[in-house]
C-alpha atoms as a PDB file:
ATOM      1  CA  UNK A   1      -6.004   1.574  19.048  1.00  0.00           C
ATOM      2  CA  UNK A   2      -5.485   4.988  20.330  1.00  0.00           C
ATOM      3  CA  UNK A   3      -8.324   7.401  18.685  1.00  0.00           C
ATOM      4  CA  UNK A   4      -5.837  10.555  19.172  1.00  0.00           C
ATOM      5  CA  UNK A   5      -4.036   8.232  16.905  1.00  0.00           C
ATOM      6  CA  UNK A   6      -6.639   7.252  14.574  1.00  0.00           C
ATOM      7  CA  UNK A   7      -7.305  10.792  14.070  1.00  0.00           C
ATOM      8  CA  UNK A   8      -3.761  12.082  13.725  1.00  0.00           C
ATOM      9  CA  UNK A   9      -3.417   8.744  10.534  1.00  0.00           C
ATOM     10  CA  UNK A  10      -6.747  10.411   8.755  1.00  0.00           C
ATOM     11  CA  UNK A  11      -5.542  14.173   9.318  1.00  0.00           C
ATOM     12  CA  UNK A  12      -2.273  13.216   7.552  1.00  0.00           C
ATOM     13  CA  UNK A  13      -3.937  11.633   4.966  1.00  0.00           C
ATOM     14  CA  UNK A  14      -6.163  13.834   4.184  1.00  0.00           C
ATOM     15  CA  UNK A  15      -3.512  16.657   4.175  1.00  0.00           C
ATOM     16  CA  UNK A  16      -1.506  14.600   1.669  1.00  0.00           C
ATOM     17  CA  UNK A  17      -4.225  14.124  -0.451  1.00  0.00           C
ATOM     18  CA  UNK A  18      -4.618  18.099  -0.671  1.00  0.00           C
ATOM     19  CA  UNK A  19      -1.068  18.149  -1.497  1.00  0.00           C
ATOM     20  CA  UNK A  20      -0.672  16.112  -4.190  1.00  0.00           C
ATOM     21  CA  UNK A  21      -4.333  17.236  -5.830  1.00  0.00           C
ATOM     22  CA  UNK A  22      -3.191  21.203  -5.389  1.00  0.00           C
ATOM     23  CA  UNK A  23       0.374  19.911  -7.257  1.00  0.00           C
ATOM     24  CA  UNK A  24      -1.520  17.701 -10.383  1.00  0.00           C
ATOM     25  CA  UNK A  25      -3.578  21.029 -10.981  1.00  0.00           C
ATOM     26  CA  UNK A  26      -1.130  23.821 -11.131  1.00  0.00           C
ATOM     27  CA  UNK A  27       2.856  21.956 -11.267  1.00  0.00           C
ATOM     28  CA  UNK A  28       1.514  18.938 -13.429  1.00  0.00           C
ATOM     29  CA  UNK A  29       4.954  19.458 -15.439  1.00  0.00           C
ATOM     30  CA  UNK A  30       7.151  19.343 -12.758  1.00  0.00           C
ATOM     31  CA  UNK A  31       5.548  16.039 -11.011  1.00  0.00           C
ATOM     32  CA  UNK A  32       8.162  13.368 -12.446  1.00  0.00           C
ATOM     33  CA  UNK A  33      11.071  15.586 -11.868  1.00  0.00           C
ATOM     34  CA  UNK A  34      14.164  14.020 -10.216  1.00  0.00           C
ATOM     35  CA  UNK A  35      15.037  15.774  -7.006  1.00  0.00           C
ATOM     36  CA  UNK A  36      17.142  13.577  -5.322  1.00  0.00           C
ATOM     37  CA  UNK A  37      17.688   9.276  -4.169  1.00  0.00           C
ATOM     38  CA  UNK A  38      15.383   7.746  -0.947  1.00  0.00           C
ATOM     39  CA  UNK A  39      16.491   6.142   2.076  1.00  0.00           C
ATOM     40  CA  UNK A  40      15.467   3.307   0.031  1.00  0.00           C
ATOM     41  CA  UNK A  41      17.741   4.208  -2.855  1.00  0.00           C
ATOM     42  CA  UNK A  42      14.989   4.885  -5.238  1.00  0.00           C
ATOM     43  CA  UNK A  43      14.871   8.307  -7.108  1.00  0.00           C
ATOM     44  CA  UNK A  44      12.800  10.682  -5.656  1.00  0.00           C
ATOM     45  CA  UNK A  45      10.424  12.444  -7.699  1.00  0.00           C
ATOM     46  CA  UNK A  46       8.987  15.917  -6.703  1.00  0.00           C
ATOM     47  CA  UNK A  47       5.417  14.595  -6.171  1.00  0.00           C
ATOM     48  CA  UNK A  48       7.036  12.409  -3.832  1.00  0.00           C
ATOM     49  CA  UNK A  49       9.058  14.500  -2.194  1.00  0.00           C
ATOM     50  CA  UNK A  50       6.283  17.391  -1.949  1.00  0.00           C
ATOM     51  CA  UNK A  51       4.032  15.015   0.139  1.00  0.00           C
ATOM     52  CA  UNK A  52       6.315  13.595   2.450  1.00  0.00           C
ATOM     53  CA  UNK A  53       7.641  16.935   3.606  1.00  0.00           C
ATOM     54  CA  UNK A  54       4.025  17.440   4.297  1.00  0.00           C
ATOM     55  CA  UNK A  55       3.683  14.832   6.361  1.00  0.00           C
ATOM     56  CA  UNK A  56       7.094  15.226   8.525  1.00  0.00           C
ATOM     57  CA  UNK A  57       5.875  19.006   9.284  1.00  0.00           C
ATOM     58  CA  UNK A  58       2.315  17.623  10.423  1.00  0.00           C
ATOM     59  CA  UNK A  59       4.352  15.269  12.588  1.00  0.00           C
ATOM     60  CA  UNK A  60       6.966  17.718  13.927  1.00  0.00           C
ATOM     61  CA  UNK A  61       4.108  19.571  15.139  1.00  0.00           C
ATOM     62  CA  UNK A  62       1.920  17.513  16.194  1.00  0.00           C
ATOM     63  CA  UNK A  63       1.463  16.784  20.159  1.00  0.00           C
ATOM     64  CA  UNK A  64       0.837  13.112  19.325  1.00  0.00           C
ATOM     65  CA  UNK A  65       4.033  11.392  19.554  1.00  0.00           C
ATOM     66  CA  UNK A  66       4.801   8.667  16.565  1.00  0.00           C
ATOM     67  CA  UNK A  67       7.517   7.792  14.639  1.00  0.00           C
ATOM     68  CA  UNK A  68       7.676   7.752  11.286  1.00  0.00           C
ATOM     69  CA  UNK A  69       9.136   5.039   8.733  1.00  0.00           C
ATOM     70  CA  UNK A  70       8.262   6.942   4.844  1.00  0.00           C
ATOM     71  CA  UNK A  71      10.042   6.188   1.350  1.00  0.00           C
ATOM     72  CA  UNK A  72      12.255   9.039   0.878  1.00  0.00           C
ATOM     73  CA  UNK A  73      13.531  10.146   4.739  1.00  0.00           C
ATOM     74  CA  UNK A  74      13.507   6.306   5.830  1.00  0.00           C
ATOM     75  CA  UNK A  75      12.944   6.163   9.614  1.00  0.00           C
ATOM     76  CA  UNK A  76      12.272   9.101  11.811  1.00  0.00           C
ATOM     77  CA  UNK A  77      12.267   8.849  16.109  1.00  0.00           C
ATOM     78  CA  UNK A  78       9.658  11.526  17.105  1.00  0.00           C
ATOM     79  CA  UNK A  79       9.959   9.450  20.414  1.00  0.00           C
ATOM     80  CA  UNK A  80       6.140   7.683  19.996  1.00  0.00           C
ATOM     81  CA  UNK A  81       5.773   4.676  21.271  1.00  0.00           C
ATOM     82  CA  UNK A  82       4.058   3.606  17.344  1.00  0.00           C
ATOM     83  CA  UNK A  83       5.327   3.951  14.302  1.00  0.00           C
ATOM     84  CA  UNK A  84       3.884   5.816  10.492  1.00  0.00           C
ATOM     85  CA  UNK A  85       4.730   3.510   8.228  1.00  0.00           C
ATOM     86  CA  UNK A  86       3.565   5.942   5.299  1.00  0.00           C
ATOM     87  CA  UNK A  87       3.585   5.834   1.545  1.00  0.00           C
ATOM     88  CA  UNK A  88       3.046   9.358   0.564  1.00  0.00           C
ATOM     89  CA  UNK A  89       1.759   8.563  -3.611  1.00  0.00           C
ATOM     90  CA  UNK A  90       1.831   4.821  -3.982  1.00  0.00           C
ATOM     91  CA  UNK A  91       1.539   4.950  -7.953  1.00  0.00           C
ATOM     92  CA  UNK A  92       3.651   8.216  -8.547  1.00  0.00           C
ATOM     93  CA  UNK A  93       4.529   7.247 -12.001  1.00  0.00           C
ATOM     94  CA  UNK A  94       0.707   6.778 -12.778  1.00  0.00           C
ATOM     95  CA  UNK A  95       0.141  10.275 -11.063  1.00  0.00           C
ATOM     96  CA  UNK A  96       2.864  11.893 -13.099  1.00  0.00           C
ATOM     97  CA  UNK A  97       1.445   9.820 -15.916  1.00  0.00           C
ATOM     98  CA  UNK A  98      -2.082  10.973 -15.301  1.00  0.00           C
ATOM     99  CA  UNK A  99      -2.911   7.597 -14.804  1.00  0.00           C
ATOM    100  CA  UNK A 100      -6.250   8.226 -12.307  1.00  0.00           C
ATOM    101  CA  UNK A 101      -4.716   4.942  -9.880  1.00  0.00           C
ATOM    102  CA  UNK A 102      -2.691   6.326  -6.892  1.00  0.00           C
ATOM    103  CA  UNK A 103      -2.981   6.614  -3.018  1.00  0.00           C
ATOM    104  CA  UNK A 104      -1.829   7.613  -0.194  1.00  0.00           C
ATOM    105  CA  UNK A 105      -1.020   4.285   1.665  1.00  0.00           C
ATOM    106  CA  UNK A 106      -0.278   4.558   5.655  1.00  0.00           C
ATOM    107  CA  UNK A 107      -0.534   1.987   8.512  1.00  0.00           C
ATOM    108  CA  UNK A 108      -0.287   2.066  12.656  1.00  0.00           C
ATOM    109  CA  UNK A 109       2.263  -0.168  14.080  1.00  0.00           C
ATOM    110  CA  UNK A 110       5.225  -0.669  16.474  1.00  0.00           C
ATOM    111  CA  UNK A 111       7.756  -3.188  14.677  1.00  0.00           C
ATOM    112  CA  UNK A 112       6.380  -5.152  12.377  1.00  0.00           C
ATOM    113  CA  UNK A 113       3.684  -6.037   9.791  1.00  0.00           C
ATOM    114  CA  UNK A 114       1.804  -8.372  12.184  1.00  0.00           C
ATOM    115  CA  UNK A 115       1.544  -5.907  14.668  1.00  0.00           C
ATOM    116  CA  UNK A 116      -0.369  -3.127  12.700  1.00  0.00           C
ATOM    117  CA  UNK A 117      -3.511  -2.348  14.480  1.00  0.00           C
ATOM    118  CA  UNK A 118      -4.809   0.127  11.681  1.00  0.00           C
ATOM    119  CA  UNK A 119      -4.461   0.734   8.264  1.00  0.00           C
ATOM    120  CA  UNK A 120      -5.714   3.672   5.549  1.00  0.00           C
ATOM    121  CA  UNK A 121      -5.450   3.600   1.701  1.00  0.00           C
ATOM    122  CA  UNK A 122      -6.865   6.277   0.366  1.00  0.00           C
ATOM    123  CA  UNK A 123      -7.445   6.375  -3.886  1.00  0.00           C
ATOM    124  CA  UNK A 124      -6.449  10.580  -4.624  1.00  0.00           C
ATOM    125  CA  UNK A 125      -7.957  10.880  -8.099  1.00  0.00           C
ATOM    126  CA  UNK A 126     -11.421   9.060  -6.687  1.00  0.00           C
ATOM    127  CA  UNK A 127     -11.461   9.877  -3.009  1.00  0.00           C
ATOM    128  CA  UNK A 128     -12.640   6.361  -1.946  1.00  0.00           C
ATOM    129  CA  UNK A 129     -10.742   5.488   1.736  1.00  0.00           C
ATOM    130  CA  UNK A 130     -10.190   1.928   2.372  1.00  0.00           C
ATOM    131  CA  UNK A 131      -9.500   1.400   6.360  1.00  0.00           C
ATOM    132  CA  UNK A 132      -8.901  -1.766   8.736  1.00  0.00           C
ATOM    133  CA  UNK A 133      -8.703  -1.889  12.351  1.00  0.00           C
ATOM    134  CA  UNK A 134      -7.135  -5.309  13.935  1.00  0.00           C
ATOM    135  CA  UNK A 135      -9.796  -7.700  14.697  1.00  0.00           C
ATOM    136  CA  UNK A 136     -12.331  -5.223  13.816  1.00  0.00           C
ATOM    137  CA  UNK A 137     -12.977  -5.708  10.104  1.00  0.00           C
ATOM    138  CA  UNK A 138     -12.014  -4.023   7.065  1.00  0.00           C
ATOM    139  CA  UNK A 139     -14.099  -0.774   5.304  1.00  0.00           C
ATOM    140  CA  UNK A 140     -14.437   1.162   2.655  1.00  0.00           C
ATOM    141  CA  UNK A 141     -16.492   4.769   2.705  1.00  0.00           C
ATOM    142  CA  UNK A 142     -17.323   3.069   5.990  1.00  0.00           C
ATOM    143  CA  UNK A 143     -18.722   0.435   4.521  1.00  0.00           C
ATOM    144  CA  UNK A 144     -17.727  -3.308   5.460  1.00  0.00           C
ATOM    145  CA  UNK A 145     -16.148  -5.067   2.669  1.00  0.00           C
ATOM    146  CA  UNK A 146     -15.231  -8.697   2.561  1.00  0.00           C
ATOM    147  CA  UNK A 147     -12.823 -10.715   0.041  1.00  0.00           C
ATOM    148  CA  UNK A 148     -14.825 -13.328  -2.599  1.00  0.00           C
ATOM    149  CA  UNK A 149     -16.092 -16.067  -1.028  1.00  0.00           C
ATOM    150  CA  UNK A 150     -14.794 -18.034  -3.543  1.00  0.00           C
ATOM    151  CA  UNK A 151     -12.453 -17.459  -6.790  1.00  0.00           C
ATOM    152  CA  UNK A 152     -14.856 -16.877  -9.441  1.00  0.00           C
ATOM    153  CA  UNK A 153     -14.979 -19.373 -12.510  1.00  0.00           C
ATOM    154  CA  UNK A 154     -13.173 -16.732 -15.066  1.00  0.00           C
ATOM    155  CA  UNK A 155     -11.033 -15.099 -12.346  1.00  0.00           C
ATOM    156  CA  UNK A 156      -9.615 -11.712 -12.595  1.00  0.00           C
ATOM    157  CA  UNK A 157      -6.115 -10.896 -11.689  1.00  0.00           C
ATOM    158  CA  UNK A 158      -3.043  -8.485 -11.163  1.00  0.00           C
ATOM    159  CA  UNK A 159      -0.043  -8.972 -12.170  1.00  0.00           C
ATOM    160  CA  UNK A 160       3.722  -7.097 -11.950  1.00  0.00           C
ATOM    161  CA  UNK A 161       4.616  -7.788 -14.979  1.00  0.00           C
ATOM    162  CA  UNK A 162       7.573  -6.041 -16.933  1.00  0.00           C
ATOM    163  CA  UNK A 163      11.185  -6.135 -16.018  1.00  0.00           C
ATOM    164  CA  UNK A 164       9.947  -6.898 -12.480  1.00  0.00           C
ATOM    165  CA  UNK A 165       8.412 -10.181 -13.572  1.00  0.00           C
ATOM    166  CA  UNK A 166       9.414 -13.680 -12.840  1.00  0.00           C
ATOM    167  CA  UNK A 167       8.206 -17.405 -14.189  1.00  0.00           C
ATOM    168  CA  UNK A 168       5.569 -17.119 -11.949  1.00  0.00           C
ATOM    169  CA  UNK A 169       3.603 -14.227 -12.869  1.00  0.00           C
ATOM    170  CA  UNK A 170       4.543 -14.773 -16.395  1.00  0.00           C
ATOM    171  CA  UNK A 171       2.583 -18.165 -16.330  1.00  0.00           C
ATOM    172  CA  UNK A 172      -0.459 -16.939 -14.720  1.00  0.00           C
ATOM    173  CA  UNK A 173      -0.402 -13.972 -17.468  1.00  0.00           C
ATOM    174  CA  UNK A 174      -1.388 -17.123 -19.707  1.00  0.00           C
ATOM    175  CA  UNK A 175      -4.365 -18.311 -17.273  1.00  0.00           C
ATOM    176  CA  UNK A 176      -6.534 -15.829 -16.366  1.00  0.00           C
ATOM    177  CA  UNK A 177      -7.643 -12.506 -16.825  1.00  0.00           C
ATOM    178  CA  UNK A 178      -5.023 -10.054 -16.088  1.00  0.00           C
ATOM    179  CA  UNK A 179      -5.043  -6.474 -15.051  1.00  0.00           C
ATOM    180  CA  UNK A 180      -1.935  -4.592 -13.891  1.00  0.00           C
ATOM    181  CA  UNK A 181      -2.327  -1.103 -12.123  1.00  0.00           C
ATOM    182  CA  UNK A 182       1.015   0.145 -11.303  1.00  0.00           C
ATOM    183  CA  UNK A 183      -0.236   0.522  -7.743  1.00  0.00           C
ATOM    184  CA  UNK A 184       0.338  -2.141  -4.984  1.00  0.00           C
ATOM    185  CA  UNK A 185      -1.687  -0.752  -2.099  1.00  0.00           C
ATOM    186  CA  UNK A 186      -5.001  -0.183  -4.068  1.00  0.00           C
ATOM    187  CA  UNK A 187      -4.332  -3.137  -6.063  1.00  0.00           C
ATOM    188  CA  UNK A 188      -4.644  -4.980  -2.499  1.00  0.00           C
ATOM    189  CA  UNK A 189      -7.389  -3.378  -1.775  1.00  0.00           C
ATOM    190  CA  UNK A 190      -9.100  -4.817  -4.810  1.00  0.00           C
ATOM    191  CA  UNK A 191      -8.797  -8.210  -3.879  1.00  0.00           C
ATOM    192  CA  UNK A 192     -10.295  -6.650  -0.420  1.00  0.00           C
ATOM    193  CA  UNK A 193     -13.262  -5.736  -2.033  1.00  0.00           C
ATOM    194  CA  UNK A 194     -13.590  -8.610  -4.420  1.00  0.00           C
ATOM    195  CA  UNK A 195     -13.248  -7.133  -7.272  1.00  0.00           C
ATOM    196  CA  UNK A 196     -10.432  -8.725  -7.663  1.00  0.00           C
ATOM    197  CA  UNK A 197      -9.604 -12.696  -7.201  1.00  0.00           C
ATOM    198  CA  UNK A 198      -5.757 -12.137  -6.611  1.00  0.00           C
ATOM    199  CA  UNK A 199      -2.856 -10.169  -6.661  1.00  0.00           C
ATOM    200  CA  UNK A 200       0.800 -11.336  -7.272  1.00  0.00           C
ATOM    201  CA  UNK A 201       4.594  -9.837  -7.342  1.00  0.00           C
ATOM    202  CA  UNK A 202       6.592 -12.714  -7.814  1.00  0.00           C
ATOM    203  CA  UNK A 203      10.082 -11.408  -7.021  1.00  0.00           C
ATOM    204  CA  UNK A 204      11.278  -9.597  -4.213  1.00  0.00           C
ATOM    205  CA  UNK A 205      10.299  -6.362  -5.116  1.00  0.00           C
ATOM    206  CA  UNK A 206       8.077  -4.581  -2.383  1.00  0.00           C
ATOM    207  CA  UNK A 207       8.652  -2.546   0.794  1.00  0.00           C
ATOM    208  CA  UNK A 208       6.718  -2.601   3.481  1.00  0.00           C
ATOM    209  CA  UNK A 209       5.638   1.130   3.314  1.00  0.00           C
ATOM    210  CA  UNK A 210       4.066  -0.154  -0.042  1.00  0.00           C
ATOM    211  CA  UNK A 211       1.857  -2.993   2.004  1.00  0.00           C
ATOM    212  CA  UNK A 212       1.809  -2.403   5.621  1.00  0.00           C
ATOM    213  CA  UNK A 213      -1.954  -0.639   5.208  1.00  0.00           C
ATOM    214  CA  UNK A 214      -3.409  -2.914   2.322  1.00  0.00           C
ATOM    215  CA  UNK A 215      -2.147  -6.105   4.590  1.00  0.00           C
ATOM    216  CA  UNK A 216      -4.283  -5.938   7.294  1.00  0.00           C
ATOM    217  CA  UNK A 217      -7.133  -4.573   5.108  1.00  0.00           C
ATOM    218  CA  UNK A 218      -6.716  -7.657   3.335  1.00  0.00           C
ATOM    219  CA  UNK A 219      -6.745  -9.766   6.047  1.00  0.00           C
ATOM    220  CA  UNK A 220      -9.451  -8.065   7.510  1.00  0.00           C
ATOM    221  CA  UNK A 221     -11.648  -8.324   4.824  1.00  0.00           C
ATOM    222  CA  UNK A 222     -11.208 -12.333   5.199  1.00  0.00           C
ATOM    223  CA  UNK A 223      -7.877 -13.139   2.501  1.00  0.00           C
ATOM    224  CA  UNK A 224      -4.896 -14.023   2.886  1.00  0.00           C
ATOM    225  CA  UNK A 225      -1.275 -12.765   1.999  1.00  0.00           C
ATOM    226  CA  UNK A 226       1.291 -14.615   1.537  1.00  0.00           C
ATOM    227  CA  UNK A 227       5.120 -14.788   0.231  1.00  0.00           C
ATOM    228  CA  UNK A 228       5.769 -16.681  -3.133  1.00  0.00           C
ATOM    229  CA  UNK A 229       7.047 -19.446  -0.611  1.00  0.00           C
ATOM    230  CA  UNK A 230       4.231 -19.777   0.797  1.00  0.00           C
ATOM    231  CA  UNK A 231       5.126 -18.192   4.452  1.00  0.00           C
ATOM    232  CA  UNK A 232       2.930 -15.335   6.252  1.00  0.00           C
ATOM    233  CA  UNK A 233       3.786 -12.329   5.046  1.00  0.00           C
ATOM    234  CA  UNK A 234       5.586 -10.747   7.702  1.00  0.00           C
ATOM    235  CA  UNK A 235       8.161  -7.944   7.432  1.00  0.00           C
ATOM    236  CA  UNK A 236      10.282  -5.448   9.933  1.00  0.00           C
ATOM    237  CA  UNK A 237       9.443  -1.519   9.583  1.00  0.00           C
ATOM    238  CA  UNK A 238      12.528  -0.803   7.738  1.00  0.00           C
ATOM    239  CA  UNK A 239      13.678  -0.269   4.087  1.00  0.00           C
ATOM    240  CA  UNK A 240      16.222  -2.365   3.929  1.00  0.00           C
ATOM    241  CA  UNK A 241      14.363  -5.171   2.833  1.00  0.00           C
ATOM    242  CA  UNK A 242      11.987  -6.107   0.242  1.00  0.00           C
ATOM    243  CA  UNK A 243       9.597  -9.049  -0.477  1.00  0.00           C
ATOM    244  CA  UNK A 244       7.426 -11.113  -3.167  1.00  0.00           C
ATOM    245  CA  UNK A 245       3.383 -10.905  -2.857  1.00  0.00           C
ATOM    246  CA  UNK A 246       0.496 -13.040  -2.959  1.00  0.00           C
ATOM    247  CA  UNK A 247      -2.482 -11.596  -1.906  1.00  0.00           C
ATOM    248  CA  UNK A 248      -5.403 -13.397  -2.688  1.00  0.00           C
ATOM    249  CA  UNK A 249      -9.280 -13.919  -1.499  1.00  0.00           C
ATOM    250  CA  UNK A 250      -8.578 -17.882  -0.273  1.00  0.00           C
ATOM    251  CA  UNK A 251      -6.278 -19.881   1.225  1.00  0.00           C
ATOM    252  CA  UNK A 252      -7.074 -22.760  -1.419  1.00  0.00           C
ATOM    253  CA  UNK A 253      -5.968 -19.930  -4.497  1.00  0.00           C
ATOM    254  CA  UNK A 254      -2.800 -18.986  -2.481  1.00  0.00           C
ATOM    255  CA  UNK A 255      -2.080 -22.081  -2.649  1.00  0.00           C
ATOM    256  CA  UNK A 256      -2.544 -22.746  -6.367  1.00  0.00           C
ATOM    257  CA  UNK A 257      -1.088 -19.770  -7.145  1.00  0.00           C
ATOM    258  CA  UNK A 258       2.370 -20.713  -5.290  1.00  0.00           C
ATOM    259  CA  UNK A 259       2.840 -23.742  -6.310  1.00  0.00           C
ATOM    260  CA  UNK A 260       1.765 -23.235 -10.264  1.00  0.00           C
END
């Protein structure tokens, strides 16, 4: 991977994460605020909206040529031969919420999820940056992190639960201990780290700006994500689509957890 590249991914993060810090402390009451519908036709919220106009300007003037796929503007040609897929505040309703779980999610690729060749999640409230380079491990503060070697014997789980849930995820609520964040690319990074066993949205519910980093820090780190099908997670860079999760630190569990 390119290091000009590399570098321009961490500047925009960490720009973003200025942003959205600099609009919790002084327009807190104006974070939720409806300004408008996404290329994705999701509302966009002012948070939102503040940070990805961020990043485009970073972009526009950047001498690094990439393109850029984000929630609210969809795709944008700056003529780079990679793509931005970029998730300004994954979590914004837990950062309008002042729930302390949301990120700035945003992966290096050309077409497609299996093609990423570097990923960031960054946690705002806590500062701790999560990073994966393809076929070079998975990190966090720098640090090598690695899934659980094996599930442990009272595992611990996430769930999307709510009106996004499905018999799936409502059966494993029943099994195991169950956490749900409201965050998909930190909650990925959790079963990167261990901490937790697995990680499950059992309908067809996430874009790929919401995964494309956490993926390949996932598989990085030694787990596995899958579809509820079963099939390698695998997705285009576009919004036009959306898919179920299973994240999880084994094969074996994957498994279990598909065909419950």
């Amino acid at each position: 991977m390119d290091e000009q590249l590399k570098l321009l991914a961490h500047t925009v993060v960490s720009s973003l994460v200025r942003t959205v810090e600099k609009a919790c402390e002084t327009e807190f009451h104006r974070l939720g605020t409806r300004v408008g519908v996404g290329a994705s036709g999701v509302p966009t919220t002012y948070l939102d909206k503040l940070a990805e106009d961020k990043a485009i300007s970073l972009l526009k003037k950047s001498k690094t040529k990439v393109n850029l796929l984000s929630e609210e503007i969809g795709f944008l040609d700056f003529g780079g031969e990679y793509t931005f897929v970029l998730d300004p505040v994954d979590g914004t309703r837990n950062a309008y919420r002042g729930i302390p779980f949301y990120a700035v999610s945003l992966a290096i690729g050309k077409t497609m999820v299996h093609d990423i060749e570097y990923g960031i999640v960054k946690n705002i409230p806590t500062g701790d940056t999560f990073t994966a380079e393809k076929n070079r491990g998975a990190f966090l503060n720098k640090k090598q992190i690695s899934v659980a070697d094996c599930p442990s014997k009272n595992m611990v789980s996430s769930l999307v639960l709510g009106r996004t849930s499905d018999p799936v995820t409502l059966s494993l609520a029943q099994k195991h201990n169950v956490r749900a964040f409201g965050a998909c690319s930190l909650e990925m990074c959790l079963v990167a780290t261990g901490a937790l066993d697995y990680y499950v949205v059992g309908k067809e519910h996430i874009r790929v700006i919401d995964l494309a980093a956490a993926t390949l820090i996932v598989r990085e780190a030694g787990g596995v994500v899958k579809t509820i099908r079963g099939e390698d997670l695998d997705m285009e860079f576009t919004l036009d689509t959306r898919t179920s999760l299973v994240a999880a630190c084994t094969q074996d569990l994957a498994s279990q957890l598909i065909h419950i």
